[in-house]
N, C-alpha and C. Protein backbone atom coordinates (compact mmCIF):
# COMPACT_ATOMS: atom_id res chain seq x y z
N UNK A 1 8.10 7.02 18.63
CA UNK A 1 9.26 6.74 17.79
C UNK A 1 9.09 7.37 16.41
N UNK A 2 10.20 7.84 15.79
CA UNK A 2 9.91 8.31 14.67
C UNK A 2 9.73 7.22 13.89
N UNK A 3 10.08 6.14 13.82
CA UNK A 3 9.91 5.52 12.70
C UNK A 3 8.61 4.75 12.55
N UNK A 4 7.90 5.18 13.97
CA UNK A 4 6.23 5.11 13.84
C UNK A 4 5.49 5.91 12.88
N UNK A 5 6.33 6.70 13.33
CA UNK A 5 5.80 8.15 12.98
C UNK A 5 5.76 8.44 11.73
N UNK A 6 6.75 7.71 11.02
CA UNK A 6 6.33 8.08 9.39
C UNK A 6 5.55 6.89 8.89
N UNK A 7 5.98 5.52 9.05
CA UNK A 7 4.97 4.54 9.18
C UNK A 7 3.32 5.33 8.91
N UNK A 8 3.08 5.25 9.83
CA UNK A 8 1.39 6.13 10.28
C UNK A 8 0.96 7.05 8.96
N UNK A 9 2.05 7.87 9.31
CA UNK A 9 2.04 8.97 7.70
C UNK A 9 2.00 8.31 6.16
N UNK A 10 2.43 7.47 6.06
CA UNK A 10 2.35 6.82 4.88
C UNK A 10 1.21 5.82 4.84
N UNK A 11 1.12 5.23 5.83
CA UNK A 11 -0.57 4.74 5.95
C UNK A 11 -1.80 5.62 5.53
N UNK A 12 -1.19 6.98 6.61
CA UNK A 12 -2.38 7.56 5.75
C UNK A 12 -2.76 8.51 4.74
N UNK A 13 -1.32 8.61 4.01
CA UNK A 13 -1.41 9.32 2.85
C UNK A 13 -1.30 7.90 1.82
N UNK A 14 -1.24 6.96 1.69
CA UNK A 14 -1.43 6.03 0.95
C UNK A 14 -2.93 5.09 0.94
N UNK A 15 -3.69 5.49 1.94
CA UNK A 15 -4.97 5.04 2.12
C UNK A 15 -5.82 5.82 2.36
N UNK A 16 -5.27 7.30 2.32
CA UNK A 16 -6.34 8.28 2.36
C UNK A 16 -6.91 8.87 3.65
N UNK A 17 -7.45 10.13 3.61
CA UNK A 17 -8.50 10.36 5.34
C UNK A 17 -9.02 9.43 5.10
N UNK A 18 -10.05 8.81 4.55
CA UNK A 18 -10.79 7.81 4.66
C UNK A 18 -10.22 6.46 4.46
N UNK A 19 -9.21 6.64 4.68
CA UNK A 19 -8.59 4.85 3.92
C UNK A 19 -8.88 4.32 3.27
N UNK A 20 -9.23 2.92 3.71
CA UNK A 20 -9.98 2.36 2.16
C UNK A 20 -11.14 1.75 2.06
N UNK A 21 -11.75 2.52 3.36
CA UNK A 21 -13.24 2.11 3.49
C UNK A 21 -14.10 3.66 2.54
N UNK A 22 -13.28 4.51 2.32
CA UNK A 22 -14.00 5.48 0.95
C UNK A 22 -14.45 4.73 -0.19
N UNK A 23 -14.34 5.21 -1.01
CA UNK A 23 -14.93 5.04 -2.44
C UNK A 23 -13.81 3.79 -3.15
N UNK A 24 -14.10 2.66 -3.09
CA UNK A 24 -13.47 1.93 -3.61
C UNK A 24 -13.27 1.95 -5.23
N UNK A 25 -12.27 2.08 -5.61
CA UNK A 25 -11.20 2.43 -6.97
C UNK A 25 -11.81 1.49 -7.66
N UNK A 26 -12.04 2.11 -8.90
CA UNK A 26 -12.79 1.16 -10.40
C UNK A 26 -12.36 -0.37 -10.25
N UNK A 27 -10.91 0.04 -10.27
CA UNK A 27 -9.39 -1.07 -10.67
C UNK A 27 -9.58 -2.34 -9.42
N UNK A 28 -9.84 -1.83 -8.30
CA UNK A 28 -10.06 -2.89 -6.95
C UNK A 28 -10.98 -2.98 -7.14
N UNK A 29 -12.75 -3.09 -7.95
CA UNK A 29 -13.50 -3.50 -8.19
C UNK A 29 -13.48 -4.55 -8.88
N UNK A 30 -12.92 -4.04 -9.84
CA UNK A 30 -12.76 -5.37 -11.25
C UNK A 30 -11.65 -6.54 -10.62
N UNK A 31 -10.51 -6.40 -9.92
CA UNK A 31 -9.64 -7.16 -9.67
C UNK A 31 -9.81 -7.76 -8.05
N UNK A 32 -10.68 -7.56 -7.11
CA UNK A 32 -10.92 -7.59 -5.99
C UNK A 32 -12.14 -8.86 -6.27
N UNK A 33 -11.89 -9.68 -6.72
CA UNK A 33 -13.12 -10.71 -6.91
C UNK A 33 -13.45 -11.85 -5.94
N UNK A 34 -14.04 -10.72 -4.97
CA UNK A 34 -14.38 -11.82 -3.54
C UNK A 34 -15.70 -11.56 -3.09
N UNK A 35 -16.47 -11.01 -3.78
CA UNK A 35 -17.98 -11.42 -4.00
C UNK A 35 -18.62 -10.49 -4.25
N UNK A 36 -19.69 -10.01 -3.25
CA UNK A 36 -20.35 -8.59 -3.87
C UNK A 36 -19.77 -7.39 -2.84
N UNK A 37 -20.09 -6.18 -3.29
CA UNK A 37 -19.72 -4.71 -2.73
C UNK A 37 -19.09 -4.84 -1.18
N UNK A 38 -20.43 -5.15 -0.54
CA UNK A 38 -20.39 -5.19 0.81
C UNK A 38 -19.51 -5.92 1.52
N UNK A 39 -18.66 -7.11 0.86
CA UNK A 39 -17.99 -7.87 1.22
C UNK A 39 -16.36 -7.37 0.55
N UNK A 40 -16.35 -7.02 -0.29
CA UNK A 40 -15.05 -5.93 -1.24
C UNK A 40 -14.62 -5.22 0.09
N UNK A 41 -15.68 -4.17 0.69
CA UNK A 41 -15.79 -2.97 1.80
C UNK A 41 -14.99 -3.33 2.70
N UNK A 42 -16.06 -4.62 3.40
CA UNK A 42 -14.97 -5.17 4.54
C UNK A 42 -13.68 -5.45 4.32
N UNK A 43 -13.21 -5.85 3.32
CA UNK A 43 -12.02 -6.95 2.86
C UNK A 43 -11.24 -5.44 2.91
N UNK A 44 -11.44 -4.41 2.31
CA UNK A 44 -10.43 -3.32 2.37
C UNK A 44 -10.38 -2.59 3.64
N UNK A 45 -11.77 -2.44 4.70
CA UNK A 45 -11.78 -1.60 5.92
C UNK A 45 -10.35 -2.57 6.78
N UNK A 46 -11.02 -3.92 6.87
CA UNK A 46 -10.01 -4.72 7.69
C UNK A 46 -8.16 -4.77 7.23
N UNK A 47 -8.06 -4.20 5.88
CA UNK A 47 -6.48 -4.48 5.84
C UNK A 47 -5.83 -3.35 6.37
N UNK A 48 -6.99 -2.05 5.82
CA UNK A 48 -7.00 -0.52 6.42
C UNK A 48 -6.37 -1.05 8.33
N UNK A 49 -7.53 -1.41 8.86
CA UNK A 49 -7.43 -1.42 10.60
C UNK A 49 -6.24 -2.25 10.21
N UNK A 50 -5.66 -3.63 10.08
CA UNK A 50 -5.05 -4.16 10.50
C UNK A 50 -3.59 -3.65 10.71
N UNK A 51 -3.26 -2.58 8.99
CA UNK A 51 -2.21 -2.23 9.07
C UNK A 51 -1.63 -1.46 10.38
N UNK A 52 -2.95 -0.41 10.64
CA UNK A 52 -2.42 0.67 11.75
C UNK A 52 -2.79 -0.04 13.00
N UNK A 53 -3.69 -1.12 13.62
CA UNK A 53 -3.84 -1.74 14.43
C UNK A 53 -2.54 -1.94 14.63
N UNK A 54 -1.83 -2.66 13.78
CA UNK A 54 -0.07 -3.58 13.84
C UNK A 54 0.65 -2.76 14.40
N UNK A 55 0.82 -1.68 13.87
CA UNK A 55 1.90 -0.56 13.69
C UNK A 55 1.57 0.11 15.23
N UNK A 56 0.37 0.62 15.78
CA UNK A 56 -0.06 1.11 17.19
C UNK A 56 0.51 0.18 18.16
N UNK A 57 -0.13 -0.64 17.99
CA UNK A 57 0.33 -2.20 18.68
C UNK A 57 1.75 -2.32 19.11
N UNK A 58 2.43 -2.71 18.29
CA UNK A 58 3.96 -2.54 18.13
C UNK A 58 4.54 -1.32 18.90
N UNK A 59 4.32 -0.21 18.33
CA UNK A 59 4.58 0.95 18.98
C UNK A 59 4.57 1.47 20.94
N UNK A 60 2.97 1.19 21.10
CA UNK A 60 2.73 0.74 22.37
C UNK A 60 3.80 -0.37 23.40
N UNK A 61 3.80 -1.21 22.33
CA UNK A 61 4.62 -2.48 23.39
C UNK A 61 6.23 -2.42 23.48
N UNK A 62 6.39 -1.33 22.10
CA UNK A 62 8.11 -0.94 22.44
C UNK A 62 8.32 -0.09 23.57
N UNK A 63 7.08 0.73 23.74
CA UNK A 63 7.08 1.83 24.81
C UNK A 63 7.71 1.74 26.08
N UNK A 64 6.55 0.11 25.97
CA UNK A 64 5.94 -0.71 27.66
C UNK A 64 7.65 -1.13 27.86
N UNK A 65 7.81 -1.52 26.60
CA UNK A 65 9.49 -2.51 27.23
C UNK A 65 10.49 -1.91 27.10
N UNK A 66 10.43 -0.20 26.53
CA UNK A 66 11.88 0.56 26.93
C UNK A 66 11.80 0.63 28.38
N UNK A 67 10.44 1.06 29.07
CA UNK A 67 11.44 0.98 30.54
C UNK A 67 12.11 0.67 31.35
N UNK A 68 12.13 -0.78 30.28
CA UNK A 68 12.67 -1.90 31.14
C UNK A 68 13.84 -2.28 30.23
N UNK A 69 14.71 -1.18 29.53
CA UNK A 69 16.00 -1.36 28.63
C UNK A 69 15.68 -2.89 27.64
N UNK A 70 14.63 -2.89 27.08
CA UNK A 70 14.15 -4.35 26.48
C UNK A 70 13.75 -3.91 24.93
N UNK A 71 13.68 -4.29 23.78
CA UNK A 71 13.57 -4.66 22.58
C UNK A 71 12.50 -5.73 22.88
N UNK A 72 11.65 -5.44 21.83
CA UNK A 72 10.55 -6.65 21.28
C UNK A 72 11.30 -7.88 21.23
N UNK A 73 12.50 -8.00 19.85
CA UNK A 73 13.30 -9.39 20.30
C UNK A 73 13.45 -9.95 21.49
N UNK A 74 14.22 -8.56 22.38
CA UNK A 74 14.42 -9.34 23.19
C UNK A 74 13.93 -9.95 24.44
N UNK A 75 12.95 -9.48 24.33
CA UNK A 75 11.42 -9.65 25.44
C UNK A 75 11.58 -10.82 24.99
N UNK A 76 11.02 -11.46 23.82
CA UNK A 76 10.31 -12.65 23.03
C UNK A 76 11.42 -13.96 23.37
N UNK A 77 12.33 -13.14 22.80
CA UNK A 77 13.79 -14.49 23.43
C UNK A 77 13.86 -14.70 24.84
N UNK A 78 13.77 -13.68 26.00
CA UNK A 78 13.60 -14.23 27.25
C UNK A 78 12.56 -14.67 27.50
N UNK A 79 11.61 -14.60 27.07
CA UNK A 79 10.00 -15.59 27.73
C UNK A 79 10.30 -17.00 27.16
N UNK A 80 10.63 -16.89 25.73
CA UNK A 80 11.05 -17.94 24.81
C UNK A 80 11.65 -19.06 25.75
N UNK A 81 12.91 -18.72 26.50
CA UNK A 81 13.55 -19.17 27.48
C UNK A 81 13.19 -19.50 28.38
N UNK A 82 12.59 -18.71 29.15
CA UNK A 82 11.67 -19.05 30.23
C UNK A 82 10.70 -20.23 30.48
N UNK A 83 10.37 -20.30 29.06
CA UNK A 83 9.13 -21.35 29.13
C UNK A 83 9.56 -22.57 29.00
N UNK A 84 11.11 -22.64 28.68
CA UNK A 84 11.97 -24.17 28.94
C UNK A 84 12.43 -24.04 29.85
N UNK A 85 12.18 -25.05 30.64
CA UNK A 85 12.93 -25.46 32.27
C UNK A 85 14.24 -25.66 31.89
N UNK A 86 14.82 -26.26 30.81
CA UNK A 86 16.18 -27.04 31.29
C UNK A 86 16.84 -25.48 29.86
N UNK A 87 16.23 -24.53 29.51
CA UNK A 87 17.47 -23.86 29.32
C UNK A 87 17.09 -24.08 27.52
N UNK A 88 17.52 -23.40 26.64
CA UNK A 88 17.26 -23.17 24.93
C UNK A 88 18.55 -23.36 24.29
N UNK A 89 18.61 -23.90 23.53
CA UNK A 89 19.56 -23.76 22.59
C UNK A 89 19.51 -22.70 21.48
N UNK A 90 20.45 -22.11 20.49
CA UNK A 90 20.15 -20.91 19.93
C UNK A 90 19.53 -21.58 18.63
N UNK A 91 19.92 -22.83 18.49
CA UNK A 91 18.70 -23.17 17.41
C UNK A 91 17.47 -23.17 17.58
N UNK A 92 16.79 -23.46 18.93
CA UNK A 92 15.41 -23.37 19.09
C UNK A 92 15.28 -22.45 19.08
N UNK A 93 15.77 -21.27 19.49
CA UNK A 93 15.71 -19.80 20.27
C UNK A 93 15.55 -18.75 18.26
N UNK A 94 15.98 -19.47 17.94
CA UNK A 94 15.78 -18.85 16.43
C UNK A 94 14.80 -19.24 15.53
N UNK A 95 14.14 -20.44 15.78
CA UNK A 95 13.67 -21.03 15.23
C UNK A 95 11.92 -20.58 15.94
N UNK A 96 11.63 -20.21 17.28
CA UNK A 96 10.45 -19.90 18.04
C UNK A 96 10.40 -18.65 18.01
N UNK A 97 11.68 -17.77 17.91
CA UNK A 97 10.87 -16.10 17.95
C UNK A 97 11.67 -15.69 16.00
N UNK A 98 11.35 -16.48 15.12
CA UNK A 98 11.37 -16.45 14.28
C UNK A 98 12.52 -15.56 13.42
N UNK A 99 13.72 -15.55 13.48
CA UNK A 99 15.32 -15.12 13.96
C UNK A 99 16.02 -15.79 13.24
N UNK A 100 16.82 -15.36 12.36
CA UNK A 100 17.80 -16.35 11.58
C UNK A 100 18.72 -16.38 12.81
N UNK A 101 19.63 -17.04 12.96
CA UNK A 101 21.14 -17.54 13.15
C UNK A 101 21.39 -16.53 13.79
N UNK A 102 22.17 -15.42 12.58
CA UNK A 102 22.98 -14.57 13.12
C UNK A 102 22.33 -13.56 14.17
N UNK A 103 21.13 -13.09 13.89
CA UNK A 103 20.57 -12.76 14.73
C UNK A 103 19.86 -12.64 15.77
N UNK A 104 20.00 -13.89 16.15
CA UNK A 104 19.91 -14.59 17.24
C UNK A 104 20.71 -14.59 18.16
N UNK A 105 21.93 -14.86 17.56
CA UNK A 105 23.58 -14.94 18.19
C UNK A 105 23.50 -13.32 18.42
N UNK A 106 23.54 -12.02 18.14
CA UNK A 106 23.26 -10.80 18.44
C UNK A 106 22.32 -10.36 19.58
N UNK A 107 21.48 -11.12 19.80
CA UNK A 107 20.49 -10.92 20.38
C UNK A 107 20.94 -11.53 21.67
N UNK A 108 20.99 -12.51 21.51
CA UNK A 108 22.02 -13.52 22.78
C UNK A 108 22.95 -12.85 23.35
N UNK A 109 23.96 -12.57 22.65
CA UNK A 109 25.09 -11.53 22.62
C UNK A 109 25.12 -10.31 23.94
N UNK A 110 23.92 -9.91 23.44
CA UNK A 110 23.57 -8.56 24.19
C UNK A 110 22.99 -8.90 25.29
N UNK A 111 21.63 -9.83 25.52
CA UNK A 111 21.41 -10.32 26.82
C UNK A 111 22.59 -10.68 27.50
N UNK A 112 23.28 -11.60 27.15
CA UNK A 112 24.23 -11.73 28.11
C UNK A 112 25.25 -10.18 28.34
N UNK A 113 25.33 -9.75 27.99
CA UNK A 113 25.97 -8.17 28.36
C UNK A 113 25.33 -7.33 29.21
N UNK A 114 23.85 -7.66 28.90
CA UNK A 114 23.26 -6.85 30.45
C UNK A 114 22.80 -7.94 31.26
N UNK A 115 23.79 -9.45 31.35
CA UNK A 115 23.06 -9.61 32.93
C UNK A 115 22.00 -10.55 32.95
N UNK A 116 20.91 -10.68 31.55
CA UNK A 116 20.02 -11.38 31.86
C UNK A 116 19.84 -12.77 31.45
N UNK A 117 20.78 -13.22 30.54
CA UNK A 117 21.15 -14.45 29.72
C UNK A 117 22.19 -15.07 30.56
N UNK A 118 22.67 -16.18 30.60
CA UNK A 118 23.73 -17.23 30.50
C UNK A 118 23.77 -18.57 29.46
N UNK A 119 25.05 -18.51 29.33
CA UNK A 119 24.95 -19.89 27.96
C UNK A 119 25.99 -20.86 29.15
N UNK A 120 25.45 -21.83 29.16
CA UNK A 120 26.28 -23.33 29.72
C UNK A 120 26.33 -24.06 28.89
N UNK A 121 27.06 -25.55 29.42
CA UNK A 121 26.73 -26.71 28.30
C UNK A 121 26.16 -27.35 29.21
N UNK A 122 24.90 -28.01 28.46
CA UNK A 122 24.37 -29.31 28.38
C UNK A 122 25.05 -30.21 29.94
N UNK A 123 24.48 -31.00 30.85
CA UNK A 123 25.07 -32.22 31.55
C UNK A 123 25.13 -33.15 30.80
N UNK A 124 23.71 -33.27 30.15
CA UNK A 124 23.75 -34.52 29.72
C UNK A 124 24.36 -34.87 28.24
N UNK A 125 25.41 -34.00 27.61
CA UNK A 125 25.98 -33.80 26.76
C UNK A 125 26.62 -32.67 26.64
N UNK A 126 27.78 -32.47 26.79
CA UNK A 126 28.72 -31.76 26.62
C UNK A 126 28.72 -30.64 25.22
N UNK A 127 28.58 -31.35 24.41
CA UNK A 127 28.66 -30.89 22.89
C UNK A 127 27.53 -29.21 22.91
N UNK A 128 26.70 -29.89 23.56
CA UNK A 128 25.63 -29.07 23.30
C UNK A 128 25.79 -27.89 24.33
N UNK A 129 25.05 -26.69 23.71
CA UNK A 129 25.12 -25.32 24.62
C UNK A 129 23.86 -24.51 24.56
N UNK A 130 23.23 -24.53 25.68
CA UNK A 130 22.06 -24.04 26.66
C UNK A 130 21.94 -22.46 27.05
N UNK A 131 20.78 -21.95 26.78
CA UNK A 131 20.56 -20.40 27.01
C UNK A 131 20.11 -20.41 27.92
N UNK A 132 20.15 -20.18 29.21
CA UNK A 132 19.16 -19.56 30.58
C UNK A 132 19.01 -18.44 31.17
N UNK A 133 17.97 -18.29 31.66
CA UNK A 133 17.67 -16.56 32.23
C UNK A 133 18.74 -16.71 33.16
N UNK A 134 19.33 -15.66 33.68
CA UNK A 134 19.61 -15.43 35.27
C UNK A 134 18.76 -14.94 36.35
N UNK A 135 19.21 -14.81 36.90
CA UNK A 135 18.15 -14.51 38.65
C UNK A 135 18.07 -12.88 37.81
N UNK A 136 18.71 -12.11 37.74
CA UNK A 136 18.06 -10.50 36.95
C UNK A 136 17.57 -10.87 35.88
N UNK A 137 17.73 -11.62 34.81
CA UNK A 137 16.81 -11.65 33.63
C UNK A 137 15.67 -12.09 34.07
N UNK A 138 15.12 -13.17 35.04
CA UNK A 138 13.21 -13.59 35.29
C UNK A 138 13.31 -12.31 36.01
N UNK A 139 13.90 -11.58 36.58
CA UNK A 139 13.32 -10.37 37.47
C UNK A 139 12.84 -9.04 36.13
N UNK A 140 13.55 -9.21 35.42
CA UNK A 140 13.51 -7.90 34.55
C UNK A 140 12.24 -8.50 33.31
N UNK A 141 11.68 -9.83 33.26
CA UNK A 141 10.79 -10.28 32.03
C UNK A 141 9.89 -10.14 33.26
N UNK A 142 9.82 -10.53 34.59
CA UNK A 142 8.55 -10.89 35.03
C UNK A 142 7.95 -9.31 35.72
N UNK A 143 8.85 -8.07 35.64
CA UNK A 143 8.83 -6.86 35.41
C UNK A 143 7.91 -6.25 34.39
N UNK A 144 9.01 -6.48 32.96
CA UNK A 144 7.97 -6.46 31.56
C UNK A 144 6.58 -6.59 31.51
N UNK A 145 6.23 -7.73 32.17
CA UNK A 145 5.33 -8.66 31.86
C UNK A 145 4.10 -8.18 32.90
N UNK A 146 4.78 -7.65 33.78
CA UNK A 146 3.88 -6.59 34.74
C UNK A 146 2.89 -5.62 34.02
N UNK A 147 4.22 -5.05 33.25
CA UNK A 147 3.79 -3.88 32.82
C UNK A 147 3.00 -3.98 31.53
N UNK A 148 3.22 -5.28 30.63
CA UNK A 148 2.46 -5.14 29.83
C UNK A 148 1.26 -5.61 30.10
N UNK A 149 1.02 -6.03 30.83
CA UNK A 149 -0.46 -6.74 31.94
C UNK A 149 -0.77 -5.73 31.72
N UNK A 150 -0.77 -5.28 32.44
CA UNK A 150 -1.42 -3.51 33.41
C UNK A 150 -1.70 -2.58 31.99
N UNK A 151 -0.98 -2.82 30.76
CA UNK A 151 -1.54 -2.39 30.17
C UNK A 151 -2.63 -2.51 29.13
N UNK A 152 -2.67 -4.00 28.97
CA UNK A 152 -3.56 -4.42 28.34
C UNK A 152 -5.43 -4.53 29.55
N UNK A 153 -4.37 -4.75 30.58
CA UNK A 153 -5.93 -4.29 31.75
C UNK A 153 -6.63 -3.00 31.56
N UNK A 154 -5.32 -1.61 31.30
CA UNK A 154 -6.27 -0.68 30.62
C UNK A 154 -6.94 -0.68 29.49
N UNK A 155 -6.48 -1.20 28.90
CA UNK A 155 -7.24 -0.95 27.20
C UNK A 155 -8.43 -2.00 27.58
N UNK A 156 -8.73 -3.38 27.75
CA UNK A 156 -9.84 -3.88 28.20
C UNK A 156 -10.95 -3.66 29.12
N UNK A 157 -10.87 -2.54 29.97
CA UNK A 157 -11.47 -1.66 30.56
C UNK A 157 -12.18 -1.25 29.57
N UNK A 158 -11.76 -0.39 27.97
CA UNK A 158 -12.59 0.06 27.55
C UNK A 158 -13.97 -0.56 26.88
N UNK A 159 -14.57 -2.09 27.30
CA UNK A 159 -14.96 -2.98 27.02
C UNK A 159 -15.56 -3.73 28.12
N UNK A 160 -17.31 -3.99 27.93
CA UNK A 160 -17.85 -4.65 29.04
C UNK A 160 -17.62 -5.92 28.75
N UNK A 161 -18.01 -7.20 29.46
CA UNK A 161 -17.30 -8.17 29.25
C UNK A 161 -17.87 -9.08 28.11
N UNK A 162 -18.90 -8.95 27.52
CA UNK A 162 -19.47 -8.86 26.60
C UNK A 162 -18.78 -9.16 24.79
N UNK A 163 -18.74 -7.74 25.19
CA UNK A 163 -17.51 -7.32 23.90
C UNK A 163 -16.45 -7.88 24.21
N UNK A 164 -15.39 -7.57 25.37
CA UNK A 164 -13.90 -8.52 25.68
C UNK A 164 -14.56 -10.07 24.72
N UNK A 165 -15.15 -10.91 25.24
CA UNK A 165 -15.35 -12.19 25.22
C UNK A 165 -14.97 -12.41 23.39
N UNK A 166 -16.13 -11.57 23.18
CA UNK A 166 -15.79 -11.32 21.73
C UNK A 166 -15.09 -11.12 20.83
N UNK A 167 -14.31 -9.95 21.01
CA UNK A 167 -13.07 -9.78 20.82
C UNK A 167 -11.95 -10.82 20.99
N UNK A 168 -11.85 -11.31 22.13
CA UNK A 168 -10.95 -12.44 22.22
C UNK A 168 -11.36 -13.42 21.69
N UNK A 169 -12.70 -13.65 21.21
CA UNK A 169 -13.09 -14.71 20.14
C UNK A 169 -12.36 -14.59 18.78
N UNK A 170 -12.98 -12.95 18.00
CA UNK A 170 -12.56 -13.04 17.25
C UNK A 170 -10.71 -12.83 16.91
N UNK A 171 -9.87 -12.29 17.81
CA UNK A 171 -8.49 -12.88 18.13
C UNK A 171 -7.98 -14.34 17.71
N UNK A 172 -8.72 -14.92 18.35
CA UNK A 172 -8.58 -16.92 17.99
C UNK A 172 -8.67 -17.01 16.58
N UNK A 173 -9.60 -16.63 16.26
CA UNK A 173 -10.37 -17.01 15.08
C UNK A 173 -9.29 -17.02 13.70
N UNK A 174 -9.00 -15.12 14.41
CA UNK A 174 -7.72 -14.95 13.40
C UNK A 174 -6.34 -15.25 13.24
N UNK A 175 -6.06 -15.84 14.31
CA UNK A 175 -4.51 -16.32 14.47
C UNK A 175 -5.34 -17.73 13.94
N UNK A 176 -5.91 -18.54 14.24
CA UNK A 176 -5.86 -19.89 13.60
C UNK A 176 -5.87 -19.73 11.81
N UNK A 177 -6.60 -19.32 11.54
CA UNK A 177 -6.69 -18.82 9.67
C UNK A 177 -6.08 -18.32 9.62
N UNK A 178 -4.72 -17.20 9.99
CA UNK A 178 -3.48 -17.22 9.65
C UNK A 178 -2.37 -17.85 9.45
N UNK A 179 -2.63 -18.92 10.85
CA UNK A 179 -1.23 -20.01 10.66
C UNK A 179 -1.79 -20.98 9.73
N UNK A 180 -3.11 -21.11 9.44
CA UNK A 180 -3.10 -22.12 8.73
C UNK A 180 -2.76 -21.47 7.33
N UNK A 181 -3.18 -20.61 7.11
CA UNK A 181 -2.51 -20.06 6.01
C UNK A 181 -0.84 -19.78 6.15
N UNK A 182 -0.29 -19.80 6.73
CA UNK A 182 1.20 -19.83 6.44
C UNK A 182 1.66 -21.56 6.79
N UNK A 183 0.74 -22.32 7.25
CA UNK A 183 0.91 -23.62 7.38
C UNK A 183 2.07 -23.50 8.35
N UNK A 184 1.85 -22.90 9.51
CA UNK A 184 2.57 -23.32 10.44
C UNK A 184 1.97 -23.80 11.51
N UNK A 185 3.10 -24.90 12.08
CA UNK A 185 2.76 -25.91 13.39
C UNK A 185 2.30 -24.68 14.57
N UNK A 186 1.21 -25.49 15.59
CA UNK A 186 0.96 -24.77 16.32
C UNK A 186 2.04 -24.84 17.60
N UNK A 187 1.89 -23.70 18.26
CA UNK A 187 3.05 -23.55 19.50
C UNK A 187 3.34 -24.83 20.45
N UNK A 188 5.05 -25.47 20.35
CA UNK A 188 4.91 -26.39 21.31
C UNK A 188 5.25 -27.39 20.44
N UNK A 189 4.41 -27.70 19.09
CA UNK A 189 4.75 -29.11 18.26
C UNK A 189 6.31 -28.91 17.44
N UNK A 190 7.35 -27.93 17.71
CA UNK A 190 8.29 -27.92 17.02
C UNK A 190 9.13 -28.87 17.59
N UNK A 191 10.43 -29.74 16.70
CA UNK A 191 11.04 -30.72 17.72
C UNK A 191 12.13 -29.91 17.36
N UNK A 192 12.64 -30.10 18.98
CA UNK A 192 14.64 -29.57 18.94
C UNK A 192 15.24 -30.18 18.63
N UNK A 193 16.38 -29.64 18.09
CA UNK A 193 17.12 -30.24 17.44
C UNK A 193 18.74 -29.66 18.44
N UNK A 194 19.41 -30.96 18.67
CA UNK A 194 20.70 -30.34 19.84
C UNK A 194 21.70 -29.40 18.99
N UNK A 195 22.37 -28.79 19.52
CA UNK A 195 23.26 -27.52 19.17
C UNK A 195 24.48 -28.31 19.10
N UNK A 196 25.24 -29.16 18.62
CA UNK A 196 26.96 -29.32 18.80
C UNK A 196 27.69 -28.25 18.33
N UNK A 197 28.39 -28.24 19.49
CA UNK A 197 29.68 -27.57 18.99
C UNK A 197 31.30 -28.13 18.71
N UNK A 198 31.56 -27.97 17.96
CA UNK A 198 33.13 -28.87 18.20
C UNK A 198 34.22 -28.37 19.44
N UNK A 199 34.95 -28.78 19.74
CA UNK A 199 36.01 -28.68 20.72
C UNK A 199 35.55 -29.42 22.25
């Protein structure tokens, strides 16, 4: 994608051939006060990897899910779905793949235009209105979901199990000290809240 593509480029004309594990800048010495040298190093190699880690990452998984006419959103909103038996409301559905309102309703919008969404109401309340896959939408996520398997099976290949273990250690490690730093609830503890609609 091009808009990887300059992404990348500005990564690395803004962090250098060497990024920012080179010669760390007078100015990030004096203002970088998180202990000694060696620990400065890491703190800049890791924002270096993380940025282009993100950006590869991303890139890769838009790849995996154009073949399957899919958007990152909208991958995330059909599993989102999926993982409720009785069906999402677009408040939850905005609220779990992290989506204001309107774009949610867009996103919705369009699933249901190719086929893989349906909105009902509620039995057990009328008021309320329910997102569910259709019989082609679990066919076309559990597709996706193939494919992004298969690809993460390659890339872990490059890794005896050793290292994997590890790696997926340190994975944990870092999503927990992230959410706790954004102080968010872990997956699952959010409560729904019902959708009314008038009429």
């Amino acid at each position: 994608m091009a808009s990887d593509g300059c992404m990348l480029s500005w990564v690395n004309e803004t962090f250098g051939s060497k990024g920012l594990t080179g010669e760390i800048p007078e100015w990030m010495r004096e203002d970088l006060e998180v202990g000694d040298d060696a620990l400065r190093r890491d703190v800049l190699e890791v924002a270096d990897l993380l940025v282009v880690l993100g950006w590869l990452e991303r890139r890769m998984f838009s790849h995996q899910l154009a073949e399957h006419d899919l958007t990152i959103p909208q991958f995330l909103t059909l599993l989102t779905i999926l993982h409720s038996e009785e069906g999402c409301t677009m408040g939850v559905l905005a609220e779990r793949t992290h989506q204001c309102s309107a774009t949610m309703t867009g996103i919705v919008d369009r699933l249901i235009k190719m086929d893989l969404v349906e909105r009902s109401r509620a039995e057990t309340d009328r008021r309320m209105v329910l997102v569910h896959l259709t019989e082609k939408g679990e066919l076309i996520l559990q597709e996706a979901l193939r494919s992004r398997l298969e690809g993460l099976k390659k890339f872990l290949l490059e890794f005896d199990e050793k290292s994997r273990r590890q790696f997926i250690q340190a994975l944990r490690i870092s999503i927990s000290l992230i959410q706790t730093e954004l102080g968010e609830q872990a997956p699952g503890q959010s409560v729904e809240e019902p959708e009314v609609t008038s009429g």
